[in-house]
Each structure stands twice: as C-alpha cells, then as structure tokens.
C-alpha atoms as a PDB file:
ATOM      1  CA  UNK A   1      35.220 147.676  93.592  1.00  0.00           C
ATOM      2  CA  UNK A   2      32.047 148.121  91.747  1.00  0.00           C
ATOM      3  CA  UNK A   3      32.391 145.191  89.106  1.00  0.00           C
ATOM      4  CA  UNK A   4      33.356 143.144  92.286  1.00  0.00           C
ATOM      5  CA  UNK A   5      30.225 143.775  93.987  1.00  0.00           C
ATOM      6  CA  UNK A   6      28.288 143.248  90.954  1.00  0.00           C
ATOM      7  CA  UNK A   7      30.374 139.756  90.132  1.00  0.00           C
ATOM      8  CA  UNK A   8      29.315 138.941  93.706  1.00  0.00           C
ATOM      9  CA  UNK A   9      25.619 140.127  93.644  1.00  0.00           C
ATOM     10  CA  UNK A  10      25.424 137.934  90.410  1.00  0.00           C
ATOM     11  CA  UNK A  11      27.322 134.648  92.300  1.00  0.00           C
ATOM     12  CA  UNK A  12      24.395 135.415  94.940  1.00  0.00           C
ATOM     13  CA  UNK A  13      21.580 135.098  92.224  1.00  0.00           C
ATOM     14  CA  UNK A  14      23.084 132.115  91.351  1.00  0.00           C
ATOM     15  CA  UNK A  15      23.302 130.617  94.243  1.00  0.00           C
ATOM     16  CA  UNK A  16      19.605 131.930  95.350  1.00  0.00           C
ATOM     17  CA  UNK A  17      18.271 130.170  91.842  1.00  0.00           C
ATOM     18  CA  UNK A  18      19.538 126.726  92.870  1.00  0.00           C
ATOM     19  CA  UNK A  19      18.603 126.569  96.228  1.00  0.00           C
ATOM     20  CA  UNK A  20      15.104 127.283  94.570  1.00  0.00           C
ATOM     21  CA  UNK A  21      15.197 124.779  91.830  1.00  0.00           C
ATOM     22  CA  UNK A  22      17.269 122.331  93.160  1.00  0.00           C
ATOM     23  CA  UNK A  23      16.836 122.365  97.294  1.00  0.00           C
ATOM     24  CA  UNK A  24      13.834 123.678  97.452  1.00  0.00           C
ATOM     25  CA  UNK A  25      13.475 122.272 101.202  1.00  0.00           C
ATOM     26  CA  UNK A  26      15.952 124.707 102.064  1.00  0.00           C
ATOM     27  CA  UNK A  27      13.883 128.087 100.756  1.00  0.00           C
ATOM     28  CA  UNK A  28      12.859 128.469 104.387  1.00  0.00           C
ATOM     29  CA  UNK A  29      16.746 129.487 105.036  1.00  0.00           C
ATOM     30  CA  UNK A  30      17.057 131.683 102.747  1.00  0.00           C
ATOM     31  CA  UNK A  31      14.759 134.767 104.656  1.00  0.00           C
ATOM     32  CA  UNK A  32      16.887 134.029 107.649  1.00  0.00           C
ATOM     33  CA  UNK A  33      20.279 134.389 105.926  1.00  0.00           C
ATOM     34  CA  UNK A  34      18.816 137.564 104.514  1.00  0.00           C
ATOM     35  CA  UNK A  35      18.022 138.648 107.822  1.00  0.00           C
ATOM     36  CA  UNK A  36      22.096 139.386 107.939  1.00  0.00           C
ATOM     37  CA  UNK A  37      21.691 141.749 105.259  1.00  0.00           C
ATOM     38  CA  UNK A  38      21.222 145.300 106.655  1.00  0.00           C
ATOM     39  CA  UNK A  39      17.879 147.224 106.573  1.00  0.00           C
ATOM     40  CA  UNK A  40      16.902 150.624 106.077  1.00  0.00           C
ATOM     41  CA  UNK A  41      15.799 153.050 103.588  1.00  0.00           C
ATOM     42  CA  UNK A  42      15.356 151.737 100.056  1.00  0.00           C
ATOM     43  CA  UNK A  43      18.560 151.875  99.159  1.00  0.00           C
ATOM     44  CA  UNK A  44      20.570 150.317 101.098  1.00  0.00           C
ATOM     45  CA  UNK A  45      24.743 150.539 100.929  1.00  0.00           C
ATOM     46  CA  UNK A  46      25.919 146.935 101.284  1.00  0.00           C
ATOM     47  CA  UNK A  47      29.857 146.637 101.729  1.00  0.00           C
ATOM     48  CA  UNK A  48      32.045 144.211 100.232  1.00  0.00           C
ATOM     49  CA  UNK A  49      32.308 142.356 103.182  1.00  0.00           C
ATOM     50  CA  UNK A  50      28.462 142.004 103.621  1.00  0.00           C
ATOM     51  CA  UNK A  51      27.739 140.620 100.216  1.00  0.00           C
ATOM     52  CA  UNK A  52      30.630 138.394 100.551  1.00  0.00           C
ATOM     53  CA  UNK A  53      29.492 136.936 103.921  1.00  0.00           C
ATOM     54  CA  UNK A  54      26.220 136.824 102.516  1.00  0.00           C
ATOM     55  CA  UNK A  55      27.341 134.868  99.255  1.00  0.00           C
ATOM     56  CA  UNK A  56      29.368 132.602 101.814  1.00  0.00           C
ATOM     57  CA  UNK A  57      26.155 131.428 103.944  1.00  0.00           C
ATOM     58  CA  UNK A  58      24.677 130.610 100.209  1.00  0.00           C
ATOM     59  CA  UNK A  59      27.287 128.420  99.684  1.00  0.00           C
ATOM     60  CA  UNK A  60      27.897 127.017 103.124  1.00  0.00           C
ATOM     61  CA  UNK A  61      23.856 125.934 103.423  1.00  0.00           C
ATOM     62  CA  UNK A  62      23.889 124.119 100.199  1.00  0.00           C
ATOM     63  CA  UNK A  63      27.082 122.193 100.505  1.00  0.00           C
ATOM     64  CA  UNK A  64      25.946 121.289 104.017  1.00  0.00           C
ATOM     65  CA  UNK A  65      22.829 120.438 102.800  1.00  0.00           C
ATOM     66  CA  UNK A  66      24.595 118.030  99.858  1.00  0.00           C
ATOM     67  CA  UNK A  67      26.876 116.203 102.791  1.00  0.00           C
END
C-alpha cells in the first residue's frame, strides 16, 4: 500500500506542476482543493482514499478547465 500512496503522491505533483505552468489561472483552486486534505499535527496520516480523491479533483479541475 505504501508504493501506491507514493505512485499517487507523485501523480499529485504532477498534476500540481501543470496546473502551475500550464493553467496558471487556476492556482487559486488549488488551496481550496487542499482544503479537503485533513489537518493536524505535522504529520498527518492521509488514507488511500484521501490522496486518491485528492488526485481526482486535480484531474477533474484541469480537464474541466480544457473543455
């Protein structure tokens, strides 16, 4: 499960570094998507599902944006 979360937390980087380079209009989105992200101490425990929800709004915004 670990290499899954880490294959997902790199598909999020991805995802973060094109919104920034390529739809930069739509950085403004990107704290409130975060904002579904739990909060806490420093380290927070983020479950599969979470990052994978997360990594879906990514994806959702920019081909929304592209349409």
């Amino acid at each position: 499960m670990e290499a899954q979360k880490k294959d997902i937390l790199t598909e999020i980087s991805t995802l973060t570094r094109t919104i920034e380079d390529d739809y930069p209009e739509l950085q403004k989105y990107l704290d409130e998507s975060r904002g579904t992200l739990p909060k806490g101490d420093m380290n927070p425990s983020l479950g599969l599902e979470e990052l994978e929800d997360y990594r879906n709004t990514l994806k959702n915004l920019i081909e929304g944006y592209k349409k």
